[in-house]
N, C-alpha and C. Protein backbone atom coordinates (compact mmCIF):
# COMPACT_ATOMS: atom_id res chain seq x y z
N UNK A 1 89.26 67.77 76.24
CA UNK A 1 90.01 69.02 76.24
C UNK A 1 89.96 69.63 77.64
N UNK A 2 90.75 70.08 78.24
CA UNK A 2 91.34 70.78 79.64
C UNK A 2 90.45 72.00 79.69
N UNK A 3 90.15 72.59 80.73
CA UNK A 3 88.97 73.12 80.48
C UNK A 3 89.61 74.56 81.59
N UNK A 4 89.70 75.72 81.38
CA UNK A 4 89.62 76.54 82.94
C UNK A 4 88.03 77.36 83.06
N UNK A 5 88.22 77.11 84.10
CA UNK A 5 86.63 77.71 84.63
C UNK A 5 86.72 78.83 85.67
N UNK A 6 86.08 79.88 85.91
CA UNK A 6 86.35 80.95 86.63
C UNK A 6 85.38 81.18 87.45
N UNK A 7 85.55 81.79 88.57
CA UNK A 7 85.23 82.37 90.00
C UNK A 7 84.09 83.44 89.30
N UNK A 8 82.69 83.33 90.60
CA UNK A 8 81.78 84.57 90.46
C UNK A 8 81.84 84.20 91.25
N UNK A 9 81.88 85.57 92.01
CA UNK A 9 82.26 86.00 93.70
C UNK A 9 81.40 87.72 93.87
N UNK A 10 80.55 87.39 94.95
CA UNK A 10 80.08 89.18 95.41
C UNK A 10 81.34 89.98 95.37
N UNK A 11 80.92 91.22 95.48
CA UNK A 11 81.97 92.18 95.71
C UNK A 11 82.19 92.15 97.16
N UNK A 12 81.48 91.39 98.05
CA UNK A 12 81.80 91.18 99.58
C UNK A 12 81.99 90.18 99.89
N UNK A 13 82.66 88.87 98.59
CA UNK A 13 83.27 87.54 99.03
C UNK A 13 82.79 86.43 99.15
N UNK A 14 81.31 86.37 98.61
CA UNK A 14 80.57 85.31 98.55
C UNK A 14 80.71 84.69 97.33
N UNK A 15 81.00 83.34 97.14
CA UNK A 15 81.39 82.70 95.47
C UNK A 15 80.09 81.84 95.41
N UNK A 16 79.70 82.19 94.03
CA UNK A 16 77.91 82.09 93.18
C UNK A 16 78.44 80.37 93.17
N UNK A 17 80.06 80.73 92.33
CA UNK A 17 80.38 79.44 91.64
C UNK A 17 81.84 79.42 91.36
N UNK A 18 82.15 78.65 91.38
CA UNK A 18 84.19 78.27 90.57
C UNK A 18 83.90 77.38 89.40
N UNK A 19 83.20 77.57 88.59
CA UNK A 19 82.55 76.64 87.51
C UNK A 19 81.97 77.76 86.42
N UNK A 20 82.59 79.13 86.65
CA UNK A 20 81.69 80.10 86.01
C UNK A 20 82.45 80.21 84.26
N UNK A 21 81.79 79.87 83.24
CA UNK A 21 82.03 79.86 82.17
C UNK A 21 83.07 80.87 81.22
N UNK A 22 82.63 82.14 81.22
CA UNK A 22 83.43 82.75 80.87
C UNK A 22 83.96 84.49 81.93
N UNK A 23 84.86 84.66 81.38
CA UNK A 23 85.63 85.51 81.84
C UNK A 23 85.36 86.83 81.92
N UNK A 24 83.88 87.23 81.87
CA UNK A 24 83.81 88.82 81.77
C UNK A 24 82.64 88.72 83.11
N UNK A 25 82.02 89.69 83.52
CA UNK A 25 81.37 90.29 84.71
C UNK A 25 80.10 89.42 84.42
N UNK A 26 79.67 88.65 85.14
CA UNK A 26 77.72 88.12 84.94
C UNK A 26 77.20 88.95 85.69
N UNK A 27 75.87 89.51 84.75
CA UNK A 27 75.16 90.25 85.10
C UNK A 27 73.96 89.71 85.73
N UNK A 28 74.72 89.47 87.56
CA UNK A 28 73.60 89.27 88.40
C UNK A 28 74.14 89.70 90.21
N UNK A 29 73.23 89.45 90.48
CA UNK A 29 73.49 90.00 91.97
C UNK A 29 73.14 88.71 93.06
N UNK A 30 74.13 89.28 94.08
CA UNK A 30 75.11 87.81 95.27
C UNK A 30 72.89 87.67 96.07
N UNK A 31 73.02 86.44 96.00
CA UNK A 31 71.58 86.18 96.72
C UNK A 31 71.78 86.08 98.32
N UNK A 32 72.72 86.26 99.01
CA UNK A 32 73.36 86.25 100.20
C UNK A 32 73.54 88.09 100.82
N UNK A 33 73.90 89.02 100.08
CA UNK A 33 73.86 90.27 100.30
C UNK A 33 73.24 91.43 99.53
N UNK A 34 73.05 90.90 98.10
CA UNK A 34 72.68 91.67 97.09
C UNK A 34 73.61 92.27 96.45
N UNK A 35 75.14 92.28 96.90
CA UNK A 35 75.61 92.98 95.65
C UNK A 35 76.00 92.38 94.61
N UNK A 36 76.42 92.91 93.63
CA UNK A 36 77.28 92.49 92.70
C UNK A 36 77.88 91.43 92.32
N UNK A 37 77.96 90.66 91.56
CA UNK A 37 78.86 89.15 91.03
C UNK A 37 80.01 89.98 89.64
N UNK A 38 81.27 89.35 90.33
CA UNK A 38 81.93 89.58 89.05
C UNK A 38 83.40 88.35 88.77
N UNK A 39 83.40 88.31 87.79
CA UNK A 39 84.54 87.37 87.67
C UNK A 39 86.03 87.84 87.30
N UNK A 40 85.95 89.29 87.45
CA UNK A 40 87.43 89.54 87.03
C UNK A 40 87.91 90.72 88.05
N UNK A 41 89.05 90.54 88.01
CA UNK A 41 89.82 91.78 88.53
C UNK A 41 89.02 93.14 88.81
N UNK A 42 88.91 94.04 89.28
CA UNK A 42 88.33 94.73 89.11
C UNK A 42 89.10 96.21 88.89
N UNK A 43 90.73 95.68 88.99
CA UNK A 43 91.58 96.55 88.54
C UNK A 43 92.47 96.42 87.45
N UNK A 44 92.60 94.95 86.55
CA UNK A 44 93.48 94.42 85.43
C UNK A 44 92.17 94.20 84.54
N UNK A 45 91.13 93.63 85.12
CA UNK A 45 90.29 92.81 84.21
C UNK A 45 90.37 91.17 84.25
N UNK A 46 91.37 90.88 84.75
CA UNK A 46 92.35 89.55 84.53
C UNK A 46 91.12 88.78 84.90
N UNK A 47 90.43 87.61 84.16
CA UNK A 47 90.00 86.59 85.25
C UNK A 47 90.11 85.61 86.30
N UNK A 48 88.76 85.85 87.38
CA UNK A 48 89.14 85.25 88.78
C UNK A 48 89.13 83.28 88.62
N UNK A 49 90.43 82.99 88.43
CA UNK A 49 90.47 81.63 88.01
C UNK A 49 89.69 80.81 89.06
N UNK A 50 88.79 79.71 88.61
CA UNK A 50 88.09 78.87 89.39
C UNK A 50 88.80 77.64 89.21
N UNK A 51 87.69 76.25 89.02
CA UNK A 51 87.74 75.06 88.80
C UNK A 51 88.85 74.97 87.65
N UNK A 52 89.42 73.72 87.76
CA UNK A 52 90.46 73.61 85.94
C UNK A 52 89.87 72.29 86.04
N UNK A 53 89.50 72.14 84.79
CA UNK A 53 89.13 70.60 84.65
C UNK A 53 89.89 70.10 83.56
N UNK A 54 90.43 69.13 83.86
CA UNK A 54 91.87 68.17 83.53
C UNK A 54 90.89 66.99 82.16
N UNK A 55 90.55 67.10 81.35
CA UNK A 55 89.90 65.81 80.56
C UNK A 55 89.92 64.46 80.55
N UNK A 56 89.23 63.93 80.91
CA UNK A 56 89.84 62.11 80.99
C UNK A 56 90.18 61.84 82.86
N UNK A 57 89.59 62.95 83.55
CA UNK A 57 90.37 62.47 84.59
C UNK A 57 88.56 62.41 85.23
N UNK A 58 88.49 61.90 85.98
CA UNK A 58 86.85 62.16 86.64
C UNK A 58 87.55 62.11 88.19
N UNK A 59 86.73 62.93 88.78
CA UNK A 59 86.91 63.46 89.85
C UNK A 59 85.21 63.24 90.87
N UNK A 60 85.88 62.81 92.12
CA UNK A 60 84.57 62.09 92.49
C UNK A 60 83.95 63.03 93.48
N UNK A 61 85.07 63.98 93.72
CA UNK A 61 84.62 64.95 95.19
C UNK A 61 84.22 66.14 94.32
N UNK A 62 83.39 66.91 95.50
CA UNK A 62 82.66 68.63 95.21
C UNK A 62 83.38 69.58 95.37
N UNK A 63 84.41 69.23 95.49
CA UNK A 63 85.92 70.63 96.05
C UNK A 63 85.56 71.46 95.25
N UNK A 64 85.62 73.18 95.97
CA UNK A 64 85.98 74.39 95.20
C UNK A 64 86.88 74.54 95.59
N UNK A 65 87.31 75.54 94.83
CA UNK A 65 88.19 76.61 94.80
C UNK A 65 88.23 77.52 95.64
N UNK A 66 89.05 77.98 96.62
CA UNK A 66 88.75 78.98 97.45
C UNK A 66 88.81 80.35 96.97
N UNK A 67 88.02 81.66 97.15
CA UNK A 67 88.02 82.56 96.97
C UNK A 67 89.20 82.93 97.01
N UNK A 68 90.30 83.85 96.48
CA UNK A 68 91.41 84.52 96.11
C UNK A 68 91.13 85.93 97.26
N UNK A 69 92.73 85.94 97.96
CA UNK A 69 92.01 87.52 98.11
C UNK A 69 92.85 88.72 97.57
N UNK A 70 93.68 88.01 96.78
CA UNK A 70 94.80 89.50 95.81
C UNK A 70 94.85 88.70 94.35
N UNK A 71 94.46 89.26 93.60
CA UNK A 71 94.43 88.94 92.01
C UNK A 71 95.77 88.37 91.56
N UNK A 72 95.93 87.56 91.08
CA UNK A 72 97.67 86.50 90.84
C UNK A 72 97.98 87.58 89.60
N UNK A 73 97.11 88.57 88.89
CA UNK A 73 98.13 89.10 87.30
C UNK A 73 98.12 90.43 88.42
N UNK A 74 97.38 91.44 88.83
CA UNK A 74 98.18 92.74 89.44
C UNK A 74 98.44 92.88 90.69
N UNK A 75 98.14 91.54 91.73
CA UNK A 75 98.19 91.72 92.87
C UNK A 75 97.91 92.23 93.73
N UNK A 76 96.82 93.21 93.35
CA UNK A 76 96.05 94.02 94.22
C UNK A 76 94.90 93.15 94.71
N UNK A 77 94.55 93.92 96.14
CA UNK A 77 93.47 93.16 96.34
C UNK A 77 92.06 93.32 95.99
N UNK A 78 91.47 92.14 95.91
CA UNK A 78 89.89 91.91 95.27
C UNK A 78 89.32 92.86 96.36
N UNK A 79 87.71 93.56 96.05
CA UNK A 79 86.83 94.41 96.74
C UNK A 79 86.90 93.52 98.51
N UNK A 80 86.49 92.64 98.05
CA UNK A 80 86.14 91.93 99.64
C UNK A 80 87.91 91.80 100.76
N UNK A 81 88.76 91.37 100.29
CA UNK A 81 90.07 91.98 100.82
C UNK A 81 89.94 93.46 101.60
N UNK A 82 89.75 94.23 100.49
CA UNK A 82 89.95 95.65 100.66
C UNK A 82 89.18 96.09 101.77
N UNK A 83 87.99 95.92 101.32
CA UNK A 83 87.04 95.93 102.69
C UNK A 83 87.34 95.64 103.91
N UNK A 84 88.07 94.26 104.03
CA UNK A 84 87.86 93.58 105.44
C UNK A 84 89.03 94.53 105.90
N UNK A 85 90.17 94.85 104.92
CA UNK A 85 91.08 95.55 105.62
C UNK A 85 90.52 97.06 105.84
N UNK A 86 90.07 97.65 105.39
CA UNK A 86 89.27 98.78 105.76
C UNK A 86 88.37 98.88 106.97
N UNK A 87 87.38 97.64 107.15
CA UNK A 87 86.65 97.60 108.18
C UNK A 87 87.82 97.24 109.55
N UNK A 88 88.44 96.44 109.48
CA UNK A 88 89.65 96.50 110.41
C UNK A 88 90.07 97.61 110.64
N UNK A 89 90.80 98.64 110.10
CA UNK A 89 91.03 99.67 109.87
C UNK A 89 90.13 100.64 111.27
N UNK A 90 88.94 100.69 111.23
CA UNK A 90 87.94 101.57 111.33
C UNK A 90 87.90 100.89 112.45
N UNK A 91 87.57 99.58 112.83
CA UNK A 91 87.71 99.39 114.12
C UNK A 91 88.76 99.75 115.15
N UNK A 92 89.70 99.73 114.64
CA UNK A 92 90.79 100.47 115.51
C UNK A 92 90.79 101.97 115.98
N UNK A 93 90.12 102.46 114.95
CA UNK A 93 89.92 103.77 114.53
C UNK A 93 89.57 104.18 116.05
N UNK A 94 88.62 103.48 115.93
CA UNK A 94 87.17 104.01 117.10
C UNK A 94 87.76 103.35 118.88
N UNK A 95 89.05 102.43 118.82
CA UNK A 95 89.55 102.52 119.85
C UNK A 95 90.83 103.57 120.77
N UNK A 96 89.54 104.64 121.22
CA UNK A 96 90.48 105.21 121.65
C UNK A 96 91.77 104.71 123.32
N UNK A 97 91.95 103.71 123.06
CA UNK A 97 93.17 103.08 124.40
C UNK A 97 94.49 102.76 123.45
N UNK A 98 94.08 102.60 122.43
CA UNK A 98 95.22 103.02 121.61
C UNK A 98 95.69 104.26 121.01
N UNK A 99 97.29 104.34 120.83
CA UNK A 99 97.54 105.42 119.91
C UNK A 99 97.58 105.34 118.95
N UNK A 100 97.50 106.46 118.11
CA UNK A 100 97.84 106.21 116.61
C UNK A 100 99.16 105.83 115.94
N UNK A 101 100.15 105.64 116.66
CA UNK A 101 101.03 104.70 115.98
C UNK A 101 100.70 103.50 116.26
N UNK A 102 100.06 102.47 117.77
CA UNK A 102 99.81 101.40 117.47
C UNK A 102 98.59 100.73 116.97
N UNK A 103 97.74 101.90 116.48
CA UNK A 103 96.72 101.56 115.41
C UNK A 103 97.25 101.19 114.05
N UNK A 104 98.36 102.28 113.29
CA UNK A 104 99.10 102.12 112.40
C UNK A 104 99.94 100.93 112.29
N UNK A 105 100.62 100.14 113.78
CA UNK A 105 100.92 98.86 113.70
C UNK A 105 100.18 97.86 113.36
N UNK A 106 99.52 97.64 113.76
CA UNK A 106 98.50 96.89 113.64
C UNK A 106 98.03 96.99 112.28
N UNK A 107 97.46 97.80 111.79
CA UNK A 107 96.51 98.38 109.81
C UNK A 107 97.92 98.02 109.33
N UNK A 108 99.27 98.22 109.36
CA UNK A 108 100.17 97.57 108.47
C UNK A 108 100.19 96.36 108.34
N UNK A 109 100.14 95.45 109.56
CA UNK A 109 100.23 94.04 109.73
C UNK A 109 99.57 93.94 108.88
N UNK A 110 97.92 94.38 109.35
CA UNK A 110 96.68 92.56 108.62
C UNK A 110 96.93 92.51 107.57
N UNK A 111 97.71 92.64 106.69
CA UNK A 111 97.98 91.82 104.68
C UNK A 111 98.55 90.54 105.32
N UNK A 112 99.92 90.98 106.31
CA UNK A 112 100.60 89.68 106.34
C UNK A 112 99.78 88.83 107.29
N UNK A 113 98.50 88.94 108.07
CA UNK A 113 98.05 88.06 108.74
C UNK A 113 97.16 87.20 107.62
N UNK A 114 96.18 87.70 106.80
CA UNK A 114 96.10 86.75 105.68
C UNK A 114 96.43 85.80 104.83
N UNK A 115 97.57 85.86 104.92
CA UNK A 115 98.25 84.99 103.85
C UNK A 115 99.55 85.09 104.21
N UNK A 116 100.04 84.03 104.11
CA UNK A 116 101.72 83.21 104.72
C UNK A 116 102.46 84.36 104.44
N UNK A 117 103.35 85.08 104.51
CA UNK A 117 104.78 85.84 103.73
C UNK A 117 105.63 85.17 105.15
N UNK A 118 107.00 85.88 104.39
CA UNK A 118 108.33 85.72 105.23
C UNK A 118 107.78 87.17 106.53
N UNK A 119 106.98 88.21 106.64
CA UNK A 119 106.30 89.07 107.69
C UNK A 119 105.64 89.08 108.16
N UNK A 120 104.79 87.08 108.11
CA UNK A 120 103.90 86.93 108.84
C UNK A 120 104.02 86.65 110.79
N UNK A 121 104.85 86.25 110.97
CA UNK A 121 105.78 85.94 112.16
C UNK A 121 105.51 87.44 112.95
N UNK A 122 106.02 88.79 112.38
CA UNK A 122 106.21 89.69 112.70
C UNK A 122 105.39 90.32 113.19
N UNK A 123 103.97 90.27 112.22
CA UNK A 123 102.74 90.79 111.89
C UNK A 123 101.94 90.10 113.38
N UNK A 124 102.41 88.99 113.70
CA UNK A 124 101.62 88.46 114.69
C UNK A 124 102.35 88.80 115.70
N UNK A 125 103.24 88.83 115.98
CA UNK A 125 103.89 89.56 117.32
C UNK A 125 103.60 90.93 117.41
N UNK A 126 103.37 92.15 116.67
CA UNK A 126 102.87 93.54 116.35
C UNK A 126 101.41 93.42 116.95
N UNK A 127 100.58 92.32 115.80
CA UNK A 127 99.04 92.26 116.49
C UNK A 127 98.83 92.01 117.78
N UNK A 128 99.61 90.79 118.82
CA UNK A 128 99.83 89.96 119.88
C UNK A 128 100.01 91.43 120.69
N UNK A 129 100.61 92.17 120.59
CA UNK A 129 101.18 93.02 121.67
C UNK A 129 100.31 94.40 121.61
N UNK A 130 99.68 94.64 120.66
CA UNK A 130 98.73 95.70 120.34
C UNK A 130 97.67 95.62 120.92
N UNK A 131 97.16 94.55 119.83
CA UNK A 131 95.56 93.89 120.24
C UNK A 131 96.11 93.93 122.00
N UNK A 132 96.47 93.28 122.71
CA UNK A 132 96.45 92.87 124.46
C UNK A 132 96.07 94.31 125.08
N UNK A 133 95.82 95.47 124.33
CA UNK A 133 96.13 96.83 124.99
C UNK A 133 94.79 97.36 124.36
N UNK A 134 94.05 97.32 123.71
CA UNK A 134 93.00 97.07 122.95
C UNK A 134 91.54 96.84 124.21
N UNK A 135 90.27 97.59 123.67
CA UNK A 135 89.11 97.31 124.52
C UNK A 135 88.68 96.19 124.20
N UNK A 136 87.99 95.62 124.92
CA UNK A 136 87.13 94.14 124.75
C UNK A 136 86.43 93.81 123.53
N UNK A 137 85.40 95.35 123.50
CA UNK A 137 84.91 95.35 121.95
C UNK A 137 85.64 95.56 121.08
N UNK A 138 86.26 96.04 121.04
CA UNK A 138 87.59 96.24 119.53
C UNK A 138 88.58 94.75 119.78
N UNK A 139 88.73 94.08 120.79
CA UNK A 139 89.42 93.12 120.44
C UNK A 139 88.48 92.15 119.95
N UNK A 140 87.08 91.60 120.60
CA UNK A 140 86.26 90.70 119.49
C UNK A 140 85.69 91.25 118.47
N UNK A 141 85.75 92.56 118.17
CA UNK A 141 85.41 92.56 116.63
C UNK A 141 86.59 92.38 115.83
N UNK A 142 87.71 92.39 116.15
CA UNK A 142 88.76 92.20 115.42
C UNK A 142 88.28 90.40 115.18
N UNK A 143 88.78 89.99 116.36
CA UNK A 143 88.66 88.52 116.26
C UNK A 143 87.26 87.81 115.28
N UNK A 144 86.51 88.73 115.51
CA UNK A 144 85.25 88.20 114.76
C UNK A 144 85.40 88.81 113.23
N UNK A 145 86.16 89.40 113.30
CA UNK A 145 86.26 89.85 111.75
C UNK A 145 87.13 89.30 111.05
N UNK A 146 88.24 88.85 111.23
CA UNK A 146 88.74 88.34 111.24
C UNK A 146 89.48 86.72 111.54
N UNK A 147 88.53 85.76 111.78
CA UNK A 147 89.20 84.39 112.24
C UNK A 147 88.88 83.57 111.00
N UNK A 148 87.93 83.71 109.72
CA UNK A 148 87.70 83.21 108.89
C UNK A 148 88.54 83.51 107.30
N UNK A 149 89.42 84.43 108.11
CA UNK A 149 90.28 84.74 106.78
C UNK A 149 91.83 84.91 106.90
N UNK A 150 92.54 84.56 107.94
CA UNK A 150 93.77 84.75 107.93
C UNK A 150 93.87 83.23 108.08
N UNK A 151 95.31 83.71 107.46
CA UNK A 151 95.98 82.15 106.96
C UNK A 151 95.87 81.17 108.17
N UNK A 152 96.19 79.95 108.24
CA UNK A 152 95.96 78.67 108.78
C UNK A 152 96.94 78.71 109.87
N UNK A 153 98.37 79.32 109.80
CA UNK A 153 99.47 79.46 110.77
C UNK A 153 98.73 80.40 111.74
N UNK A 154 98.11 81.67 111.29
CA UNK A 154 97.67 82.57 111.82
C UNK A 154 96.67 82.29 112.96
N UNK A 155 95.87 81.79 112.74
CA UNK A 155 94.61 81.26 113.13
C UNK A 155 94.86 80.55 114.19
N UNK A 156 95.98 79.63 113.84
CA UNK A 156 96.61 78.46 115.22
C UNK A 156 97.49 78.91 116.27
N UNK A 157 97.96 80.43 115.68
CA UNK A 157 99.02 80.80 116.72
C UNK A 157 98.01 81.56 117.21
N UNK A 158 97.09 82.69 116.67
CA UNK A 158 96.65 84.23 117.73
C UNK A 158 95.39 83.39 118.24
N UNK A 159 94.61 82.79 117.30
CA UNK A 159 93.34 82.33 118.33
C UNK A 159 92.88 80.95 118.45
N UNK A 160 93.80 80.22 118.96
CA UNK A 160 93.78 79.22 119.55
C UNK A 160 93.93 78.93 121.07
């Protein structure tokens, strides 16, 4: 029988497991930061889909599942999303060589630097021309906050 298995993930993005049994919150805490493990939405409830195991098929590799960072039933984003875009956020904050509209350029972009859309193109020409105007420290904490989570196009065009 076909099996789906679900995601326990910290509330700051660390996954316990993609093998997690059932679909409601395990009551334990991330051994990497201490917070929280949960397997669902934290705004639908929906569960965070992991592993699917197919019956009859054996599978020889350890592949997970990669952490999700917007829930597929409400599309909002998971705690650790929210965060990184928040902590982004705040770094800009604190650069005063920017203005506040091209801080606001920039905090609109990073969704589309995460993950592919038809505004990812855009999002990187906005960041490209912002970020260059940007202090040293606000540009590697961006970069450091960022190089482990925007999409694969992203990654090859701004920091390569």
């Amino acid at each position: 029988m076909d099996r789906q298995y679900y995601q326990s993930v910290c509330l700051n993005g660390h996954q316990k497991t993609d093998r997690y049994e059932f679909a409601t919150d395990p009551k334990e805490f991330c051994m990497d930061c201490g917070k929280k493990l949960i397997s669902t939405c934290q705004s639908c409830r929906s569960p965070i889909e992991g592993n699917f195991h197919v019956s009859g098929i054996l599978v020889l590799s350890n592949r997970t599942e990669k952490v999700p960072k917007y829930c597929s039933n409400c599309s909002l984003p998971y705690p650790w999303t929210s965060s990184l875009l928040n902590n982004a956020a705040e770094l800009l904050a604190l650069d005063a060589s920017l203005s506040i509209d091209e801080k606001e350029l920039i905090t609109d972009a990073l969704p589309d630097l995460l993950i592919d859309t038809p505004a990812t193109q855009v999002a990187m020409a906005k960041y490209k021309i912002v970020v260059s105007k940007a202090t040293k420290v606000v540009k590697d904490s961006l970069y450091n906050l960022l190089i482990d989570v925007v999409s694969e196009t992203v990654k090859k065009t701004l920091f390569n």
